[in-house]
Protein backbone atom coordinates (compact mmCIF):
# COMPACT_ATOMS: atom_id res chain seq x y z
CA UNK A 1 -45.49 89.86 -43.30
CA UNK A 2 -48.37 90.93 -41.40
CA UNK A 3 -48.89 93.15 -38.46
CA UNK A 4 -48.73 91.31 -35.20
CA UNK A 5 -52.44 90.71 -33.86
CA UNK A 6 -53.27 92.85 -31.12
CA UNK A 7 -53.98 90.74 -27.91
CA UNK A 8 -58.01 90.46 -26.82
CA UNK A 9 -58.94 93.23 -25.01
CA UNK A 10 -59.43 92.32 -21.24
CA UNK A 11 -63.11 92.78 -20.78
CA UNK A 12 -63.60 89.76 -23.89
CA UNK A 13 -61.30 87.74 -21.98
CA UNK A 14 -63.58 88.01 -18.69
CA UNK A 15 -66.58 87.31 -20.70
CA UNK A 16 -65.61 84.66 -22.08
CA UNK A 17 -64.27 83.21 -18.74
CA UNK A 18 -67.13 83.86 -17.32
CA UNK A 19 -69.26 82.54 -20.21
CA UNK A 20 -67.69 79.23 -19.96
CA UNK A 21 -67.22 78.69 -16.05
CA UNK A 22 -71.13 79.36 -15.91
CA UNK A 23 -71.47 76.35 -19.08
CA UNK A 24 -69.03 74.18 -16.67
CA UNK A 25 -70.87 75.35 -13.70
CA UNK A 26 -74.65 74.21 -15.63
CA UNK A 27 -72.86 70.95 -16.44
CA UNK A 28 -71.63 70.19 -13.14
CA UNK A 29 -74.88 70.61 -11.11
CA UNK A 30 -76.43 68.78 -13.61
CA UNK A 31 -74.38 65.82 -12.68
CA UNK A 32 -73.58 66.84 -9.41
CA UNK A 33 -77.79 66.72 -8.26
CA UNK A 34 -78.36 63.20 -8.93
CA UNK A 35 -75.22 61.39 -7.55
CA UNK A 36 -74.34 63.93 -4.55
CA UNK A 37 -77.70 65.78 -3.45
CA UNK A 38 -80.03 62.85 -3.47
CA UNK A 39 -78.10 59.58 -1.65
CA UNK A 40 -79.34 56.19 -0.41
CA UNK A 41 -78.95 55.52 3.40
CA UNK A 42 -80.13 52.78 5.92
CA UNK A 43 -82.61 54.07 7.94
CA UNK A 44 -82.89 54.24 11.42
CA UNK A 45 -84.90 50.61 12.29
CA UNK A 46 -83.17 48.94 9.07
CA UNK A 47 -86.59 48.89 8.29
CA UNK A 48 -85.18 49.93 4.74
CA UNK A 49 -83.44 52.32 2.53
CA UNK A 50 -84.18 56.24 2.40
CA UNK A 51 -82.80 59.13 0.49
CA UNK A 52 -81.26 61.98 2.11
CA UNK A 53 -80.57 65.21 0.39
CA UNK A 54 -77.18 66.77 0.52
CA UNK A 55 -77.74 69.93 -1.58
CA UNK A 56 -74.89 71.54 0.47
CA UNK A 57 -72.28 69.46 -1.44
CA UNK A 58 -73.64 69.76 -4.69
CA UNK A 59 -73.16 73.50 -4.08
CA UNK A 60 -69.68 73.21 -3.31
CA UNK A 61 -69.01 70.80 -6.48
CA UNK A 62 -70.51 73.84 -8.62
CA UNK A 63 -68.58 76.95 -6.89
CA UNK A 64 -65.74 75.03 -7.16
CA UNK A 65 -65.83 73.95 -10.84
CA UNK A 66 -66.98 77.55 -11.60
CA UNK A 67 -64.21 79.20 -10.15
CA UNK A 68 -61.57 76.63 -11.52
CA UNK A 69 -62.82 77.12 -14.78
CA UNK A 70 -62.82 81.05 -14.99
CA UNK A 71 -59.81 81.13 -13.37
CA UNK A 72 -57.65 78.46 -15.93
CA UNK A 73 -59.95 79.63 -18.72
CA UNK A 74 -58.78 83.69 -17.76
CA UNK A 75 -54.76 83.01 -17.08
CA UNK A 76 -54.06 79.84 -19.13
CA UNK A 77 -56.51 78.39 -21.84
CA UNK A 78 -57.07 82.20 -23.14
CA UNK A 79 -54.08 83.50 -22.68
CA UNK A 80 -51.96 83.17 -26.39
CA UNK A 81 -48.80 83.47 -28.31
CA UNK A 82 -48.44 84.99 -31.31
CA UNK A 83 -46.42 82.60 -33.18
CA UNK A 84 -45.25 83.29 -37.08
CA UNK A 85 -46.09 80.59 -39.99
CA UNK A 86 -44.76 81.66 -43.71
CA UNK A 87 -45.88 85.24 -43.55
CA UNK A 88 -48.84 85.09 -41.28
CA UNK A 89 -49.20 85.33 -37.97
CA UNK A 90 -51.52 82.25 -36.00
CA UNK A 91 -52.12 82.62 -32.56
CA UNK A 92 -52.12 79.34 -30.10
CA UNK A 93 -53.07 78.43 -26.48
CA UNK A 94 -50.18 79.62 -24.21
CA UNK A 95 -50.01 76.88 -21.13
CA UNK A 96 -47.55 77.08 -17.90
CA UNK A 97 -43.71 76.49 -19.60
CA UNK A 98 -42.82 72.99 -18.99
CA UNK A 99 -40.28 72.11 -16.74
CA UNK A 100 -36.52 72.51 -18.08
CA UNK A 101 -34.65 71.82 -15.35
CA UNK A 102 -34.99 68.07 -14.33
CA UNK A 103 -31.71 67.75 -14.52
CA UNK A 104 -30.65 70.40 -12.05
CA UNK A 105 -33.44 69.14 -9.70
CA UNK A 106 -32.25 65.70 -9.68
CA UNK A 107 -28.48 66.38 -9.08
CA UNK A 108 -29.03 68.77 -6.41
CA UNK A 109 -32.44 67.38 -4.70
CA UNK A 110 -32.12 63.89 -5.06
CA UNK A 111 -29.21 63.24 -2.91
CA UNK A 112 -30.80 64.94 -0.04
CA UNK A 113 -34.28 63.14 -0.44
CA UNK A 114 -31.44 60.14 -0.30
CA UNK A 115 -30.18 61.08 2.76
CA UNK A 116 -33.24 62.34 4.46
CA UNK A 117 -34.54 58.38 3.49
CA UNK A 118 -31.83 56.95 5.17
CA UNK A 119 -31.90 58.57 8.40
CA UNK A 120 -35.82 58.91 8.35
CA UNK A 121 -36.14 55.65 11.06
CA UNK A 122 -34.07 57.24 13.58
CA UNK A 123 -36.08 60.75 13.64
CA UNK A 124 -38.17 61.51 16.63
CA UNK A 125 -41.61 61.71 13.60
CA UNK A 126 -40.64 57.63 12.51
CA UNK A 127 -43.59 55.81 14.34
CA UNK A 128 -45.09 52.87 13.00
CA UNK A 129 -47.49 54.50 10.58
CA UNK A 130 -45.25 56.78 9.32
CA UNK A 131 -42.30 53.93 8.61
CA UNK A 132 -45.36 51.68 6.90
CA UNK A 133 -46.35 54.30 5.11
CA UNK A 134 -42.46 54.91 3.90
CA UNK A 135 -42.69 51.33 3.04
CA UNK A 136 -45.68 51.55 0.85
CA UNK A 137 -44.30 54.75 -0.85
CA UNK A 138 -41.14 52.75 -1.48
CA UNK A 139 -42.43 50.30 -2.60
CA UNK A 140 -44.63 51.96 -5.51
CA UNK A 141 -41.82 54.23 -6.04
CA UNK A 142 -39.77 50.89 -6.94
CA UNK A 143 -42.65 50.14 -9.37
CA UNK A 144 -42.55 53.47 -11.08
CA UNK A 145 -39.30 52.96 -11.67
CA UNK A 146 -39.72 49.82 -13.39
CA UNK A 147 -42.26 50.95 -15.46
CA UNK A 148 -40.67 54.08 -16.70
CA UNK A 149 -38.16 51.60 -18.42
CA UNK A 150 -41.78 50.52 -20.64
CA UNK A 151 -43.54 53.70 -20.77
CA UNK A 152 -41.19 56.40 -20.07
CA UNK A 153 -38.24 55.10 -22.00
CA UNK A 154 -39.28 52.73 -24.70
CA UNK A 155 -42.36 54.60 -25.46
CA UNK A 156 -45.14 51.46 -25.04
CA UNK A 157 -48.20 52.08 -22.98
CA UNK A 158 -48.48 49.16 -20.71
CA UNK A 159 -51.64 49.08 -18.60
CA UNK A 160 -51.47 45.47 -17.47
CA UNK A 161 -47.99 45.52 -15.65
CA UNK A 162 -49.87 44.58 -12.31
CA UNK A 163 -49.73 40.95 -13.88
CA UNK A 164 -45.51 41.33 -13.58
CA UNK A 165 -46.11 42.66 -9.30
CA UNK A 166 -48.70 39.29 -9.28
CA UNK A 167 -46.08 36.76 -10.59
CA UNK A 168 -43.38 37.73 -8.57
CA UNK A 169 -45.49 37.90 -5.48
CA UNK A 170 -47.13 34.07 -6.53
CA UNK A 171 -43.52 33.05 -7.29
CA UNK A 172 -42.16 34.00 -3.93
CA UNK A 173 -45.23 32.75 -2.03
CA UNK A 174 -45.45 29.66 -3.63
CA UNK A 175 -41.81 28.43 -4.05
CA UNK A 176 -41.30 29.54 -0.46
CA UNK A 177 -44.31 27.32 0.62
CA UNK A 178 -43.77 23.99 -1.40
CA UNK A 179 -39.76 23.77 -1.79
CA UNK A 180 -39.05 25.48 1.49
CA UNK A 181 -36.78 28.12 0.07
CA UNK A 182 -35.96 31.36 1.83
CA UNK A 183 -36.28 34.92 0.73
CA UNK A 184 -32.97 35.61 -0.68
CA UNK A 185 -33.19 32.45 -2.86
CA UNK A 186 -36.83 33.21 -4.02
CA UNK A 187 -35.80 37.06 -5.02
CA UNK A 188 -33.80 36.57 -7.92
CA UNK A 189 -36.31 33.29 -8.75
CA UNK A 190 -39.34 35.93 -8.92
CA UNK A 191 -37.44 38.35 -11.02
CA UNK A 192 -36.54 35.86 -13.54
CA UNK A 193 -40.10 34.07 -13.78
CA UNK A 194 -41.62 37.65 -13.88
CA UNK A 195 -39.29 38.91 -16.38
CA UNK A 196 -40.09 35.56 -18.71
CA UNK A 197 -43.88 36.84 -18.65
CA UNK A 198 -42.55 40.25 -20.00
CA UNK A 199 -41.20 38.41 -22.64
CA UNK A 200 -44.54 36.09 -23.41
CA UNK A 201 -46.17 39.38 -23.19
CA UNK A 202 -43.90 41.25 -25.82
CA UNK A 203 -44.18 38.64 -28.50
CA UNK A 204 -48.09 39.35 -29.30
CA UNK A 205 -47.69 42.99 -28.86
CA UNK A 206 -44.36 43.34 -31.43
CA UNK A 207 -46.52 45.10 -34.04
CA UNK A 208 -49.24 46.82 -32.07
CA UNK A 209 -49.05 50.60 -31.27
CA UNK A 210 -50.70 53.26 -29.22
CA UNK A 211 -54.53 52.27 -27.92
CA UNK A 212 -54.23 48.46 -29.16
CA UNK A 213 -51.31 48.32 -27.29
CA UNK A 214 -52.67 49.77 -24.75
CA UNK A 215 -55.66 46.95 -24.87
CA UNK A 216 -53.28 44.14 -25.15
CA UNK A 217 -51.67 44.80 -22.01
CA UNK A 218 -55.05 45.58 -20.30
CA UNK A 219 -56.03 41.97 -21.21
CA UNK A 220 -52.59 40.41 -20.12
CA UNK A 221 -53.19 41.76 -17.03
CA UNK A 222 -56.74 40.98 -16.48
CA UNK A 223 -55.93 37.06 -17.71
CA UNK A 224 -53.46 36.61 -14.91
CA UNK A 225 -55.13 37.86 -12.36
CA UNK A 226 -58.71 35.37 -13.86
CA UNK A 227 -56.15 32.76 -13.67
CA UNK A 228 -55.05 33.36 -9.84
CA UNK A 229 -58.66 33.53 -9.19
CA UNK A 230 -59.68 30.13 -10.55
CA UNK A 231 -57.03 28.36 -10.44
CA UNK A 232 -57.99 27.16 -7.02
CA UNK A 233 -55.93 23.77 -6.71
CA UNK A 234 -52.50 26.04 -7.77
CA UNK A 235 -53.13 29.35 -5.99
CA UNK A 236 -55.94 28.82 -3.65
CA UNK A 237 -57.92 31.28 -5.37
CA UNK A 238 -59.97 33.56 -3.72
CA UNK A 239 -58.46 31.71 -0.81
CA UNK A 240 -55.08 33.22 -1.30
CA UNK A 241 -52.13 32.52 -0.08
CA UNK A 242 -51.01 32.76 3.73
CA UNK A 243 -47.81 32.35 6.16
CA UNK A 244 -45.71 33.55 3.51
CA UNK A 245 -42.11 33.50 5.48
CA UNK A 246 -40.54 36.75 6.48
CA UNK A 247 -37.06 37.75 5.39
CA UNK A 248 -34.67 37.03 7.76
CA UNK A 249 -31.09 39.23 8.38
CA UNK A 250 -28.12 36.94 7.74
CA UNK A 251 -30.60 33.77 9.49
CA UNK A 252 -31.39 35.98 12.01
CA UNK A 253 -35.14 36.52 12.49
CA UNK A 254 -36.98 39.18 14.35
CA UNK A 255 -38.62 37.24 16.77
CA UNK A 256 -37.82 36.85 20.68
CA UNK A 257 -35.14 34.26 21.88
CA UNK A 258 -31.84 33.69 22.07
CA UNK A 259 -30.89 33.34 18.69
CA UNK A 260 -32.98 36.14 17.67
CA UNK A 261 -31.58 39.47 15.99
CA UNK A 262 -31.89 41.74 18.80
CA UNK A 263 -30.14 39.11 21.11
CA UNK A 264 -27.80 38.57 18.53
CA UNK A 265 -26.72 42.68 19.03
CA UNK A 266 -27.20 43.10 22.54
CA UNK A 267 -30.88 45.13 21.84
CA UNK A 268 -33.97 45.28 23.85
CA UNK A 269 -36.72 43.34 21.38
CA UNK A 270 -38.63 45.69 19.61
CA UNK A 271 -41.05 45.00 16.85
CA UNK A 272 -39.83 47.97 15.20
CA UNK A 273 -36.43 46.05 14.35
CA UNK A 274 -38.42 44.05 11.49
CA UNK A 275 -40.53 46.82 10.25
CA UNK A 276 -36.91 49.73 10.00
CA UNK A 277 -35.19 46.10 8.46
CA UNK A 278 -38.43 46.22 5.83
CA UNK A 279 -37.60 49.66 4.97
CA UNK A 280 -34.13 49.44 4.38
CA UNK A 281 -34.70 46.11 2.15
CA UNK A 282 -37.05 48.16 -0.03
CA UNK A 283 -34.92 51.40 -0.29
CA UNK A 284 -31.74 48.98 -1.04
CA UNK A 285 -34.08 47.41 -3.93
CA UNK A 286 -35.36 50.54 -5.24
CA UNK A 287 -32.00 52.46 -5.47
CA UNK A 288 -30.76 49.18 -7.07
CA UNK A 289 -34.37 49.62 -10.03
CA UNK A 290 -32.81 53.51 -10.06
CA UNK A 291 -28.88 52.56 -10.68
CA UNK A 292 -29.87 49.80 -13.21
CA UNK A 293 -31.93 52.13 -14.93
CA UNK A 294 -29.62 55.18 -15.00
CA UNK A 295 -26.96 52.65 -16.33
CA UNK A 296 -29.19 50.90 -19.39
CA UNK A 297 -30.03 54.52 -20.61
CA UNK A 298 -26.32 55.18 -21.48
CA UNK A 299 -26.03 51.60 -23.05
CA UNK A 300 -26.75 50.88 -26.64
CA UNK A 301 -30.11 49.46 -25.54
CA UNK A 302 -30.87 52.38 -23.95
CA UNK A 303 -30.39 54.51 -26.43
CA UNK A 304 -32.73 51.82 -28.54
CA UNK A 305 -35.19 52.57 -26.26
CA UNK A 306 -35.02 56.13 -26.78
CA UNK A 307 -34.96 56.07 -30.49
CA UNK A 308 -38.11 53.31 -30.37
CA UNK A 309 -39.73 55.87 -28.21
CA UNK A 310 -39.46 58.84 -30.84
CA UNK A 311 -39.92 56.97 -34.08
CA UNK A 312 -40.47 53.39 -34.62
CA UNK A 313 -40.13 53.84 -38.21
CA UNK A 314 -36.83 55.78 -37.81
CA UNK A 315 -35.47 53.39 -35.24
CA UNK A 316 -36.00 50.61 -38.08
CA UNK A 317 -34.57 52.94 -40.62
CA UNK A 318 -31.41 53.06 -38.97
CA UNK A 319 -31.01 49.28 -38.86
CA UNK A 320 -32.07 49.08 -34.79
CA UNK A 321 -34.20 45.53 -34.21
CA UNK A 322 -36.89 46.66 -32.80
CA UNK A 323 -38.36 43.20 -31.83
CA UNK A 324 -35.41 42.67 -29.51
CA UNK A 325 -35.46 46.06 -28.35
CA UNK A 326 -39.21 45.92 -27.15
CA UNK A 327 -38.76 42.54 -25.65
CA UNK A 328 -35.51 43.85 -23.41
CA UNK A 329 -37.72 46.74 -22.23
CA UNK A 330 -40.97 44.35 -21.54
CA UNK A 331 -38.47 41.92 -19.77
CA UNK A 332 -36.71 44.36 -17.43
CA UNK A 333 -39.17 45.96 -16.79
CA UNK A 334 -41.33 42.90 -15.67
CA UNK A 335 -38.39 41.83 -13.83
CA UNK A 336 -38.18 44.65 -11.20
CA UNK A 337 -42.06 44.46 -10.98
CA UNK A 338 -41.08 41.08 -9.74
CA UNK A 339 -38.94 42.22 -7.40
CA UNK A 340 -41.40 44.70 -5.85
CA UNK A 341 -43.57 41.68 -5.76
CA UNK A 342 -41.81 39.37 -3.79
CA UNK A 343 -41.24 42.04 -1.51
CA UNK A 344 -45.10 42.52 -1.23
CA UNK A 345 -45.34 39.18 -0.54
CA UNK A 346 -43.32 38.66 2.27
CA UNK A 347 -44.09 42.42 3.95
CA UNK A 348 -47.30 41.19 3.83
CA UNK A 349 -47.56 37.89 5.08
CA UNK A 350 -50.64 37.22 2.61
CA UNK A 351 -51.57 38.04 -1.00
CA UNK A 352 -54.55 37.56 -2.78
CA UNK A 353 -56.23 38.05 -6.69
CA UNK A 354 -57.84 40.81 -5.26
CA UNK A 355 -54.27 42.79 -4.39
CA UNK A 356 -53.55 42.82 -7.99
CA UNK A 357 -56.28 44.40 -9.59
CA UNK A 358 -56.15 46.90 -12.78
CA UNK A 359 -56.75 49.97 -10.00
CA UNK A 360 -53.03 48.90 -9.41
CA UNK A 361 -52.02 49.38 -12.92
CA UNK A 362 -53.85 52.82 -13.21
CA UNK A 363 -52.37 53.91 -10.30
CA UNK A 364 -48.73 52.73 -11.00
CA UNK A 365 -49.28 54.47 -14.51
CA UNK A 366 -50.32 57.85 -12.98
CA UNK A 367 -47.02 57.95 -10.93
CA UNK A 368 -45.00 57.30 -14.12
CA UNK A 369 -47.20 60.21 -16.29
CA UNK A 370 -47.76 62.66 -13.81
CA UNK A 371 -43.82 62.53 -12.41
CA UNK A 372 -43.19 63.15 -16.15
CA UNK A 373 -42.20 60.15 -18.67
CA UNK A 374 -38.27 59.56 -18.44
CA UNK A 375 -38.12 61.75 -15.26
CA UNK A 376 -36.80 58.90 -12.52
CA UNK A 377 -36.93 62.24 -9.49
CA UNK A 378 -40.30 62.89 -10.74
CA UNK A 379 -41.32 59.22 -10.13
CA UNK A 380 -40.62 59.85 -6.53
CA UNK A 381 -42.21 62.81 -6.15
CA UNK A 382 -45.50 61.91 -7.78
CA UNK A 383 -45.64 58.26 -5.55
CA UNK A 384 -44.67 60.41 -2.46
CA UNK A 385 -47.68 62.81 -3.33
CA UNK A 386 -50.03 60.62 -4.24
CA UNK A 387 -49.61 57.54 -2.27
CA UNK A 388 -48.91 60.19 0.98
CA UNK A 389 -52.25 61.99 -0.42
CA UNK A 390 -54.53 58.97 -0.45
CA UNK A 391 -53.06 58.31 3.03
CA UNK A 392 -53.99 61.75 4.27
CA UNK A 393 -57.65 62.15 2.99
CA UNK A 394 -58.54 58.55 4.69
CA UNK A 395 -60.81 60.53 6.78
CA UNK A 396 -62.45 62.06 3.77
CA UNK A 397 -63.30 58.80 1.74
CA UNK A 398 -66.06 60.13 0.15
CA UNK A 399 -64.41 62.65 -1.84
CA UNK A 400 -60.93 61.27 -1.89
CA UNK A 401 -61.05 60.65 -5.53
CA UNK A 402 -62.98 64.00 -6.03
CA UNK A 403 -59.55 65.50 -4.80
CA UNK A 404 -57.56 63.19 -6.57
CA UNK A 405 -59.19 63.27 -9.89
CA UNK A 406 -58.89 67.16 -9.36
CA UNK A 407 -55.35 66.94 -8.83
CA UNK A 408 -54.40 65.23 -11.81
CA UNK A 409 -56.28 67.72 -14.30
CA UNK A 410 -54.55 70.39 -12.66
CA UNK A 411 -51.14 68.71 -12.88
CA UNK A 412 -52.08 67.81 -17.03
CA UNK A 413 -53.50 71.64 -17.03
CA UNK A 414 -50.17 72.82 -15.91
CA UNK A 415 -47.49 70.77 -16.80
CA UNK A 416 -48.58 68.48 -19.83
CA UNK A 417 -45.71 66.00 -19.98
CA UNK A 418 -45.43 65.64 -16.11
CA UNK A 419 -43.86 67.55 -13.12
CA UNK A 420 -40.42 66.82 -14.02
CA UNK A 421 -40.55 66.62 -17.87
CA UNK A 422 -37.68 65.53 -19.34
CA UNK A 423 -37.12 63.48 -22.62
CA UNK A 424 -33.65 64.54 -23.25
CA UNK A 425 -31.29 61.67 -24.79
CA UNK A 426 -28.85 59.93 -22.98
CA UNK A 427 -26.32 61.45 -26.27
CA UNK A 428 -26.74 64.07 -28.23
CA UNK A 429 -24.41 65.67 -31.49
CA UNK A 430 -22.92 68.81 -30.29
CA UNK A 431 -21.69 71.40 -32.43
CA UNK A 432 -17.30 70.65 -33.23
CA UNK A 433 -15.86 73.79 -31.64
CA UNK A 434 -14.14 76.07 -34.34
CA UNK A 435 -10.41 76.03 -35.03
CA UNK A 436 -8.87 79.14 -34.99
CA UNK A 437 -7.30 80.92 -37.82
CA UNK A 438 -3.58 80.61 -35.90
CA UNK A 439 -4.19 76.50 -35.80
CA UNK A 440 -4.00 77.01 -39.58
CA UNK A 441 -1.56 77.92 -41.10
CA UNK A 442 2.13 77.10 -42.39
CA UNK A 443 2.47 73.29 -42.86
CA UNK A 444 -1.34 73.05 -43.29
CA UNK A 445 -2.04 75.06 -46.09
């Protein structure tokens, strides 16, 4: 075997940092001068449109990129491990460790992110905006959830599972509308009719894998949402769809009167009461998508899904049908997705084509990869992050996806499989502890 390499010396290492930030930095002004120093505005008179320059910003773009770059380039691209191969040495790229304890995270800060979610309406910070935004974090965090069963668990890239959030939205609005049914009827009705898409969707894409997967479901979803558009005598296309009913609390609605729910309880009216009752219906569904979950990975079909997920051609090899074993995972999946988007549908009050575009999919994908595939803590922390991160750069709309494009390479830069990578199977063999020599012996031998 060879001597171990000796590392680079650490004035290479700064050159060649510096080498490419400075390419990176060249690159990025050359894209950067175009697009953000020289920008189209209405002038003064609306006599017509004038550029402005905005050199300041393209500045920024390049310092920034040029110190990003030297400094990933100096402590993480260049930094390597030696790592033995027959009797050779190779060297590779040494990244930030993934993360190994997902478990421990979830067992100790789940429950209180639990707790601090139920008694969030009742602190003195719970205004309005902060319980709508709770709602809308829910609410994607219910999503993530049931697409981690697709992505995260059975292995199959799905970027059309907006379609499954449109159906069950559609399916609440419009059975509500034309047969006069209530919320908790509808529900159940949307998960079913979203879940029987799943399965409509799994039978083309049995024997696909990888990017034509990938495409399939891209279409699916694109189809439905055409179809909403231009279907105008069924959905009211463009139109959409509005007075959707509101959920009511045991047929108590939030409204004033007598027979209202804060009458009902002795309470001053508040418009608050429907919007804390919102938030409590979406946690209740959510940690219902979580339980569900939790409980199909230790089933035999979870375990399916896990063995689908690492090998396909493994999973068949050990006499697993992996037709049925997609479809479940397409099916549930779609199902909760239906859920969420009944919900939608009646938090909203209206829904539209345009609420259920592909920007929906991406999104709902980038909370599943970023929280870390399998992970269902991560989920939650990557929809509080970036759904509360989109929230808090409203005021900076013009580089809100400059931040968070920026914030997903560093998350992929740093932690490759997610922030809370896990992909450890619900079983595992484990070694059969050793009997000792005085457990054998006279009678045995």
């Amino acid at each position: 075997m060879t001597a171990k390499p000796a590392a680079d010396s650490e004035s290479n290492r700064v050159a060649g940092a510096l080498k490419d930030a400075g390419l990176a930095a060249v690159v990025t002004f050359a894209l950067a001068a175009p697009i953000m120093g020289l920008r189209t505005t209405t002038s003064a008179g609306n006599s017509g449109l004038i550029i402005v320059q905005d050199w300041p910003s393209v500045f920024i773009a390049v310092a920034v990129v040029f110190v990003g770059r030297f400094l990933l380039d100096l402590f993480v691209w260049r930094r390597v491990i030696p790592v033995p191969i027959g009797d050779k040495w190779f060297r590779r790229p040494g990244g930030m460790p993934l993360a190994r304890h997902g478990e421990a995270l979830g067992k100790y800060f789940g429950p209180a992110l639990l707790g601090f979610a139920l008694v969030l309406p009742f602190l003195p910070i719970s205004d309005r905006y902060v319980m709508d935004l709770s709602i809308l974090v829910l609410t994607y965090v219910m999503l993530g959830w049931g697409l981690n069963i697709v992505v995260g668990l059975a292995g199959l890239l799905d970027l059309g599972y907006v379609a499954f959030y449109a159906v069950g939205a559609y399916s609440y609005a419009l059975l509500a509308q034309h047969f006069d049914l209530g919320f908790w009827i509808c529900l159940p009705l949307a998960g079913i009719l979203a879940a029987f898409w799943g399965i409509i969707l799994g039978f083309p894409v049995l024997r696909l894998r990888g990017d034509y997967l990938a495409i399939v479901t891209l279409a699916f979803g694109e189809i439905i949402r055409v179809v909403l558009l231009n279907w105008y005598e069924f959905t009211n296309g463009p139109n959409g769809i509005s007075g959707i009913p509101r959920p009511s609390f045991f047929g108590l609605e939030f409204e004033r009167g007598e027979d209202g729910f804060a009458a009902f309880f002795g309470l001053e009216f508040s418009p608050m009461h429907r919007i804390i009752f919102l938030y409590y219906l979406i946690l209740v569904l959510a940690l219902i998508t979580n339980f569900v979950t939790l409980r199909l990975r230790r089933l035999p079909v979870g375990r399916a899904w896990e063995a689908l997920r690492e090998d396909e051609i493994a999973c068949r090899s050990l006499g697993i049908n992996t037709t049925n074993t997609k479809l479940t995972a397409f099916a549930i999946g779609a199902m909760f997705g239906g859920f969420a988007g009944s919900f939608f549908a009646t938090r909203q009050g209206f829904i539209s084509p345009e609420s259920f575009t592909f920007i929906e999919s991406a999104l709902i994908l980038a909370i599943v990869v970023l929280g870390g595939l399998g992970s269902q803590i991560g989920v939650v922390i990557a929809a509080v992050v970036m759904i509360g991160g989109f929230e808090y750069f409203r005021e900076f709309e013009q580089y809100r996806m400059l931040f968070f494009g920026l914030a997903m390479v560093v998350i992929m830069v740093w932690r490759p499989r997610g922030l809370i990578a896990t992909r450890q199977p619900s079983i595992a063999l484990t070694k059969r502890k050793a009997i000792g020599a005085d457990m054998v012996g006279e009678g045995h031998g």
